[in-house]
Protein backbone atom coordinates (compact mmCIF):
# COMPACT_ATOMS: atom_id res chain seq x y z
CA UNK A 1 1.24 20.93 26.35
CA UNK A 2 4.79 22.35 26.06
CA UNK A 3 4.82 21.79 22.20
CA UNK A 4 1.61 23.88 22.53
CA UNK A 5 3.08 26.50 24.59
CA UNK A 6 6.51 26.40 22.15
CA UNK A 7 3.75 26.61 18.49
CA UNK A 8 1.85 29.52 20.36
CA UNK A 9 4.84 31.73 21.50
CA UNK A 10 6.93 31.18 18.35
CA UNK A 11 4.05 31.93 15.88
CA UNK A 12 2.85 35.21 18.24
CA UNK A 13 6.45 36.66 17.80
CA UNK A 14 6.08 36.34 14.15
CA UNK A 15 3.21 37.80 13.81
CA UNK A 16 4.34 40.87 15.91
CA UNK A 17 8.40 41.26 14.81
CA UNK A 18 8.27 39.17 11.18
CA UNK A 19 11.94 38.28 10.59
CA UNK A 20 14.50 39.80 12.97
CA UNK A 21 17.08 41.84 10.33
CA UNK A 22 19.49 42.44 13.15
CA UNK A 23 19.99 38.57 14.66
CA UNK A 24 21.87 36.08 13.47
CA UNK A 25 19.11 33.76 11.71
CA UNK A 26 19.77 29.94 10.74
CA UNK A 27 18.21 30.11 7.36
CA UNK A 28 21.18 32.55 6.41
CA UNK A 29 23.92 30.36 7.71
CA UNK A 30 22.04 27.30 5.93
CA UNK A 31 22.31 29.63 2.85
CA UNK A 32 25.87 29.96 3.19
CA UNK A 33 26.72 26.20 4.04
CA UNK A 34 24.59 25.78 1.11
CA UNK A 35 26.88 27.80 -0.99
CA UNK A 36 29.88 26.49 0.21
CA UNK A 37 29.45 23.25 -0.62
CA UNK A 38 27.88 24.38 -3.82
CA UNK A 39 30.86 25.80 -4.85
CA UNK A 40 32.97 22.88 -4.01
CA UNK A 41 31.15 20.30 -5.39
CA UNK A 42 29.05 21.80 -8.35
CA UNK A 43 32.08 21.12 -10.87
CA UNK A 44 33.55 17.93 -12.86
CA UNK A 45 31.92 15.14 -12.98
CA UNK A 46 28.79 13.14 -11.14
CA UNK A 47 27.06 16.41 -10.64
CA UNK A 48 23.82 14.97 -9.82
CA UNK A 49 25.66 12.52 -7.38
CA UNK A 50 27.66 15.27 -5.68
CA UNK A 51 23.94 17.25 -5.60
CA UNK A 52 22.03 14.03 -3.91
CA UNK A 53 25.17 13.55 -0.95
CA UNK A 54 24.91 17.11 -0.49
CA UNK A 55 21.22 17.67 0.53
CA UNK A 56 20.75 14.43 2.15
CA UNK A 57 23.69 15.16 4.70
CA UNK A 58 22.66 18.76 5.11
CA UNK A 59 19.10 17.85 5.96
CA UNK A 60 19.58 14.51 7.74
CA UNK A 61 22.57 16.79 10.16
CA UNK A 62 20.23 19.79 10.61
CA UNK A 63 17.36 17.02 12.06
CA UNK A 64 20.10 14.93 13.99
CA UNK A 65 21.72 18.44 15.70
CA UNK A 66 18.29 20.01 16.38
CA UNK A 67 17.44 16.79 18.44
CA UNK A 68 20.42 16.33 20.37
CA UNK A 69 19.96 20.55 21.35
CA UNK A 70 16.92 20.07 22.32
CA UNK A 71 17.12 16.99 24.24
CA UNK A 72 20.33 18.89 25.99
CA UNK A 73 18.16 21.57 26.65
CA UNK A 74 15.83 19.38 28.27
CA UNK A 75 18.08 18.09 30.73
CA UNK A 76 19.14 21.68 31.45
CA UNK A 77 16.50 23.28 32.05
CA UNK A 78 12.65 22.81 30.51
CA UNK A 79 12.23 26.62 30.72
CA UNK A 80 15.42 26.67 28.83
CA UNK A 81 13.81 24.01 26.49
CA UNK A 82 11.08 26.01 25.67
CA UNK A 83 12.26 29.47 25.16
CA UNK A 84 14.58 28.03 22.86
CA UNK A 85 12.07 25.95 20.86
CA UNK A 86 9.94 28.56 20.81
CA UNK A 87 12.41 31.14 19.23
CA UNK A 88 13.17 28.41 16.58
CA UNK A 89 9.41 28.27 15.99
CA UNK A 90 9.70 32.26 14.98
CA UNK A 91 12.51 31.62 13.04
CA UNK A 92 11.08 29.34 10.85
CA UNK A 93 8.23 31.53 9.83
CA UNK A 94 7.87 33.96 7.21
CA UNK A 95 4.49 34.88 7.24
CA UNK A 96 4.71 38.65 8.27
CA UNK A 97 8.01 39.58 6.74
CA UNK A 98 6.46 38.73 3.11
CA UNK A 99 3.63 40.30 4.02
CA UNK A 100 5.45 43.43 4.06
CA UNK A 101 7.57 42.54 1.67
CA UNK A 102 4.75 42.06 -0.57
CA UNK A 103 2.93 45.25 0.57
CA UNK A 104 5.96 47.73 0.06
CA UNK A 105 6.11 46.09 -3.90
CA UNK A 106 2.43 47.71 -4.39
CA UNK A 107 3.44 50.65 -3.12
CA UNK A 108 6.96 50.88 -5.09
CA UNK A 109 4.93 50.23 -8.39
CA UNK A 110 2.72 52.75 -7.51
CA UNK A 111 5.30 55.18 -7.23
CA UNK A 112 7.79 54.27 -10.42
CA UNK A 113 7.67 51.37 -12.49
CA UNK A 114 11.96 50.92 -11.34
CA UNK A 115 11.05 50.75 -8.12
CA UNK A 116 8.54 48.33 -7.99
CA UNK A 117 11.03 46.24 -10.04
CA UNK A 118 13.78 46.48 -7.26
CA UNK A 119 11.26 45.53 -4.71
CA UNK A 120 10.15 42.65 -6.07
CA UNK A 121 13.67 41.04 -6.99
CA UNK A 122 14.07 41.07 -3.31
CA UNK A 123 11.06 37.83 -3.53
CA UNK A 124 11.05 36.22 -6.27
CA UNK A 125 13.91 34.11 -8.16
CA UNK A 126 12.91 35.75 -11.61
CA UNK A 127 14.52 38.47 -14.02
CA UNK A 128 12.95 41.28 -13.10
CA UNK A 129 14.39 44.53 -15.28
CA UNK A 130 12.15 43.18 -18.34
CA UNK A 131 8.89 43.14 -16.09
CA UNK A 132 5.51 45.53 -16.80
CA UNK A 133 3.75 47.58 -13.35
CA UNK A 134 1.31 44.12 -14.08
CA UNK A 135 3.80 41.30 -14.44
CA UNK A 136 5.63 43.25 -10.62
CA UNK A 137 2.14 43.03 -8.74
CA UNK A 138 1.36 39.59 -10.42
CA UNK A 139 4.73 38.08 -9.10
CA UNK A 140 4.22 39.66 -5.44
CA UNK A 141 0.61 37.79 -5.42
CA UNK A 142 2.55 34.88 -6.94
CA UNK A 143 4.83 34.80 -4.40
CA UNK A 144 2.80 35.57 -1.85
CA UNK A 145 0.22 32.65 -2.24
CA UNK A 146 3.30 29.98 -2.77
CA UNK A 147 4.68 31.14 0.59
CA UNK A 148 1.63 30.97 2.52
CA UNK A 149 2.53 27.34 1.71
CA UNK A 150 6.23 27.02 2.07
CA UNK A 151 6.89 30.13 4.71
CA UNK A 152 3.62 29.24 7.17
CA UNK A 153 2.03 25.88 6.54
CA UNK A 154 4.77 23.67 5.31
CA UNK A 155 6.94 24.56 8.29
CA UNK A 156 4.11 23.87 10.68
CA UNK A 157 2.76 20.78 9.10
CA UNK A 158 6.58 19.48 9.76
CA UNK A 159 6.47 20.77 13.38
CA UNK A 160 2.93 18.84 13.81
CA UNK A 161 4.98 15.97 12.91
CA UNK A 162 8.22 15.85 13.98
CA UNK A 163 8.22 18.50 15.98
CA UNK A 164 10.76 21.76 16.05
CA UNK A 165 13.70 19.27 14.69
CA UNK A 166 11.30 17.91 11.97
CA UNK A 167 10.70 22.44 11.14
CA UNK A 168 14.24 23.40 10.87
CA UNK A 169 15.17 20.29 8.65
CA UNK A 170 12.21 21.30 6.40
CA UNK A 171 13.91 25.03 6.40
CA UNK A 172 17.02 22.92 5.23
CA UNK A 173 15.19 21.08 2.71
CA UNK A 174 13.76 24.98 1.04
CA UNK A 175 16.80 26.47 1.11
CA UNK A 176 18.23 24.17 -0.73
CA UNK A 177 15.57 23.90 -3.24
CA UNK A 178 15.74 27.81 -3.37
CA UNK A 179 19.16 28.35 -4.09
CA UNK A 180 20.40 25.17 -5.95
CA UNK A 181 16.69 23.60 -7.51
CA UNK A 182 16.80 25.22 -10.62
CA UNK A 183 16.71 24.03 -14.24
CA UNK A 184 19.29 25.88 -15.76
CA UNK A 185 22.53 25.20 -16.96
CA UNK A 186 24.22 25.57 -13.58
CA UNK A 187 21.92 23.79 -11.49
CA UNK A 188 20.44 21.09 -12.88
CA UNK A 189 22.35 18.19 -12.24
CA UNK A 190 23.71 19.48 -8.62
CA UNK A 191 20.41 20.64 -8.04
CA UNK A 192 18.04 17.97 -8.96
CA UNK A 193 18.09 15.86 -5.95
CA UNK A 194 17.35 19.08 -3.83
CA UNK A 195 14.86 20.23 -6.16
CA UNK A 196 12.52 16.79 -5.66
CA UNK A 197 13.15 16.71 -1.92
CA UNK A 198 11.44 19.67 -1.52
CA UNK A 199 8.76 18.81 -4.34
CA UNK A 200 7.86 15.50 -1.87
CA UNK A 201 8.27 17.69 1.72
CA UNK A 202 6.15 20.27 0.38
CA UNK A 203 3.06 18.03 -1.49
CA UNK A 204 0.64 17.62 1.44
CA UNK A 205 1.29 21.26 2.83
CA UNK A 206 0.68 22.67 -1.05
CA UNK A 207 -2.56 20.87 -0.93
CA UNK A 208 -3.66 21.81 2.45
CA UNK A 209 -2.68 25.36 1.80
CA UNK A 210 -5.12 25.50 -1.03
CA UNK A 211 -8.13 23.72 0.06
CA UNK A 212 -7.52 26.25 3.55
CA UNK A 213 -7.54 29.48 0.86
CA UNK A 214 -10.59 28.25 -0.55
CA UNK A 215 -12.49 27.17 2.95
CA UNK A 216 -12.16 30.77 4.43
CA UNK A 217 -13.61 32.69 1.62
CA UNK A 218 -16.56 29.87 1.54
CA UNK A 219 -15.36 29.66 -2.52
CA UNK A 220 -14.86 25.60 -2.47
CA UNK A 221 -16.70 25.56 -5.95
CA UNK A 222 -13.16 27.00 -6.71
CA UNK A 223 -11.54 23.87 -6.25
CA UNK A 224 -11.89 22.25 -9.76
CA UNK A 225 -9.68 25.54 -10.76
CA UNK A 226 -7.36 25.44 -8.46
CA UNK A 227 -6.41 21.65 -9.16
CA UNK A 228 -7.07 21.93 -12.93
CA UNK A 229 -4.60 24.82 -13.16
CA UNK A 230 -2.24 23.30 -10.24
CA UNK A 231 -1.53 20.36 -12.57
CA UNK A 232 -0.73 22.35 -15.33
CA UNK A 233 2.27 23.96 -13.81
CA UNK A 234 5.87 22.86 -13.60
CA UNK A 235 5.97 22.72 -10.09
CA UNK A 236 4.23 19.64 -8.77
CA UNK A 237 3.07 22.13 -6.03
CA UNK A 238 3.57 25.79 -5.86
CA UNK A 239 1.12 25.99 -8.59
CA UNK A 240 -2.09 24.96 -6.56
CA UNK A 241 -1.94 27.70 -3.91
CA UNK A 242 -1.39 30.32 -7.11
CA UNK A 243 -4.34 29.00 -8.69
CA UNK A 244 -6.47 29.26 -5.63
CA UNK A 245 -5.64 32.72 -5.50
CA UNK A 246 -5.61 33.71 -8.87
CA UNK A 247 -9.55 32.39 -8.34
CA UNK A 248 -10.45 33.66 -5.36
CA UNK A 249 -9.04 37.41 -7.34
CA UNK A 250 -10.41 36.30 -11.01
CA UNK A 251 -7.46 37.44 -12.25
CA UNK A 252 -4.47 35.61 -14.38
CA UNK A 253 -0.74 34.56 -13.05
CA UNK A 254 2.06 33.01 -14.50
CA UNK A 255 3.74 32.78 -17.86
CA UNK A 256 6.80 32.82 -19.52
CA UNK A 257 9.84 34.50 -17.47
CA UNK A 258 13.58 34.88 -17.84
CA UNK A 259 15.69 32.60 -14.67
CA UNK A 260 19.17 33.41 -14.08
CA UNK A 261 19.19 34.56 -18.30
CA UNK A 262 16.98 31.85 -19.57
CA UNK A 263 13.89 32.08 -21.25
CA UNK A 264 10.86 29.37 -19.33
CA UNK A 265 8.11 29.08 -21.22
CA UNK A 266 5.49 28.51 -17.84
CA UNK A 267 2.17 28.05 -18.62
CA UNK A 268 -0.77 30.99 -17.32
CA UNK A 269 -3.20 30.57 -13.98
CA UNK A 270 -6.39 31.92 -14.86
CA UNK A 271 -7.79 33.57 -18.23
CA UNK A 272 -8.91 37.02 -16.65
CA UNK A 273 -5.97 39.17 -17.39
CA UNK A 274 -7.47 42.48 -16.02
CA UNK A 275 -5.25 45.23 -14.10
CA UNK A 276 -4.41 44.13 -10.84
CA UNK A 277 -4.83 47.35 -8.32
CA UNK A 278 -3.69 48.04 -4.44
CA UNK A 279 -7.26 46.18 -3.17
CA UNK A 280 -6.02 42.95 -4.47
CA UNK A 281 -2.76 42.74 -2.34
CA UNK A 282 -4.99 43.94 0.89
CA UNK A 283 -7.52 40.62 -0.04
CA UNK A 284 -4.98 38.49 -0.73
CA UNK A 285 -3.48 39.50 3.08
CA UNK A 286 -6.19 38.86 4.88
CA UNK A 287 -6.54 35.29 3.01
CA UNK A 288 -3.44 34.75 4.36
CA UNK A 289 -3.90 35.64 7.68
CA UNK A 290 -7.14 33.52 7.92
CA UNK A 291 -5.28 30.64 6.50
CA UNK A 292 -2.55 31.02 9.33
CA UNK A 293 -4.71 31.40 12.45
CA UNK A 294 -7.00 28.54 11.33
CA UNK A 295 -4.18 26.04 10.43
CA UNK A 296 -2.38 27.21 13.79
CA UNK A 297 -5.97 26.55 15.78
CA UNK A 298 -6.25 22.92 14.05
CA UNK A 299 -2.44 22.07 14.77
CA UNK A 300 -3.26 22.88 18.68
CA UNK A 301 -6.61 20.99 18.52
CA UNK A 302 -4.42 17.79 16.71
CA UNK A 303 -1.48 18.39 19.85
CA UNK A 304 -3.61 18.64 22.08
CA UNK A 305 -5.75 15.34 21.36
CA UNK A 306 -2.70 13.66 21.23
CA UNK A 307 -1.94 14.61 25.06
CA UNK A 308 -5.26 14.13 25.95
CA UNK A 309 -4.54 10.21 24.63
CA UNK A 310 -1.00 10.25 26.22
CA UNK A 311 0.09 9.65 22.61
CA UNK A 312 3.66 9.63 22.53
CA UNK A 313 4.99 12.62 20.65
CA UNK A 314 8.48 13.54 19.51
CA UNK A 315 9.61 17.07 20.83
């Protein structure tokens, strides 16, 4: 029950406060660990080496250290315990921070076509200055259908399993991938290892995200799309929860974009390439919100089975 009680309170906050902009936040000092050792490393020879030491000690000491807190915690205090689990839990969402984020892009592309451009760098790993009013709104959809997966269901299929230790090393395991998984000249020998970690932590969550997209807007006869257009992308997994949406909105996503000053060549979600307008970003919310309460209702229901059958469960 108190993995219940730390899910419910963690998720709640995020949904009322999103991401706090004034605290310190762990996903910022895993950024800059990231970076230090990215700079140290990243040079000479055995790149890909270096790359592979580097994200299996990051995320293997994140897991180890979050256990031995919380099993200190424990033995202070279980109030203690939980109040800290639980603000770890709100950490490690992002649902209602790209929300907005997502939200204010509609409404900076709606006032100047610059605008909309700075708001959406602030999401999305792309170029951005070369961008049209339809390739900003199509990248703030992107972006926000791939995080329903990786910034809400990822983290809690992780929690369901290894509970808040098992969350933050998964936060580990997407920062990396976020700031060193690229293909470009830079990255992709340091980055590789970090890149395919995350491609194997995030596979069953990218998969559950889309079949959940598709369940709460009763459009299952979407899923041939979504999986025929998932494959197709160079992601192993970002690209289903895209193609679910770019269904569920009959519209078209993806294509070629400049990363870090190179040209990718990515191939296109969808055939429909009509305007995308201000009702599309308030649809594609609300998808998102269904998706969240109904995978946070079926990780309680799995919890508490598991107590019901005394099943032993880690944190």
């Amino acid at each position: 029950m108190k993995a219940i009680l730390i899910l419910l309170v963690g998720w709640v906050a995020d949904l009322l406060f999103g991401d706090p902009s004034r605290l310190p936040h762990p996903v910022v000092l895993f950024g800059r660990i990231i970076a230090a050792f990215e700079r140290w490393l990243n040079r000479g020879r055995w790149r890909k080496a270096k790359g592979a030491v580097t994200a299996v000690v990051l995320i293997a000491a994140v897991y180890a250290g979050t256990c031995v807190l919380m099993q200190w915690l424990y033995g202070i205090h279980v109030g203690l315990y939980m109040a800290v689990g639980a603000i770890l839990v709100f950490y490690c969402l992002a649902g209602t921070t790209l929300i907005r984020e997502v939200r204010e892009v509609f409404h900076a592309v709606d006032r100047s076509l610059d605008e909309g451009r700075a708001q959406v760098s602030r999401i999305v790993g792309r170029d951005t200055s070369r961008l049209s009013a339809q390739e900003v709104r199509a990248a703030a959809l992107e972006t926000l259908a791939e995080n329903l997966s990786d910034g809400v269901v990822a983290p809690l299929f992780w929690y369901l399993l290894l509970g808040v230790p098992g969350m933050l090393a998964y936060k580990m395991v997407n920062t990396l991938d976020s700031m060193i998984g690229y293909r470009t000249d830079r990255y992709r020998d340091f980055g590789c290892w970090a890149a395919r970690i995350d491609d194997v932590a995030n596979y069953l969550p990218a998969r559950i995200t889309t079949l959940l997209m598709l369940v709460v807007v009763w459009r299952l006869d979407l899923l041939p799309f979504a999986t025929w257009y998932g494959r197709e992308q160079d992601s192993p997994n970002s690209g289903y929860p895209e193609a679910a949406l770019a269904g569920i909105l009959d519209c078209r996503f993806g294509g070629p974009h400049y990363y870090f000053g190179q040209y990718f060549d990515k191939a296109y979600i969808g055939t429909n390439d009509r305007p995308l307008v201000t009702a599309d970003v308030h649809r594609a919310i609300a998808i998102n919100r269904r998706v969240e309460v109904s995978w946070v209702l079926l990780i309680v229901l799995v919890r508490f089975t598991l107590f019901l059958f005394h099943f032993p469960i880690l944190f």
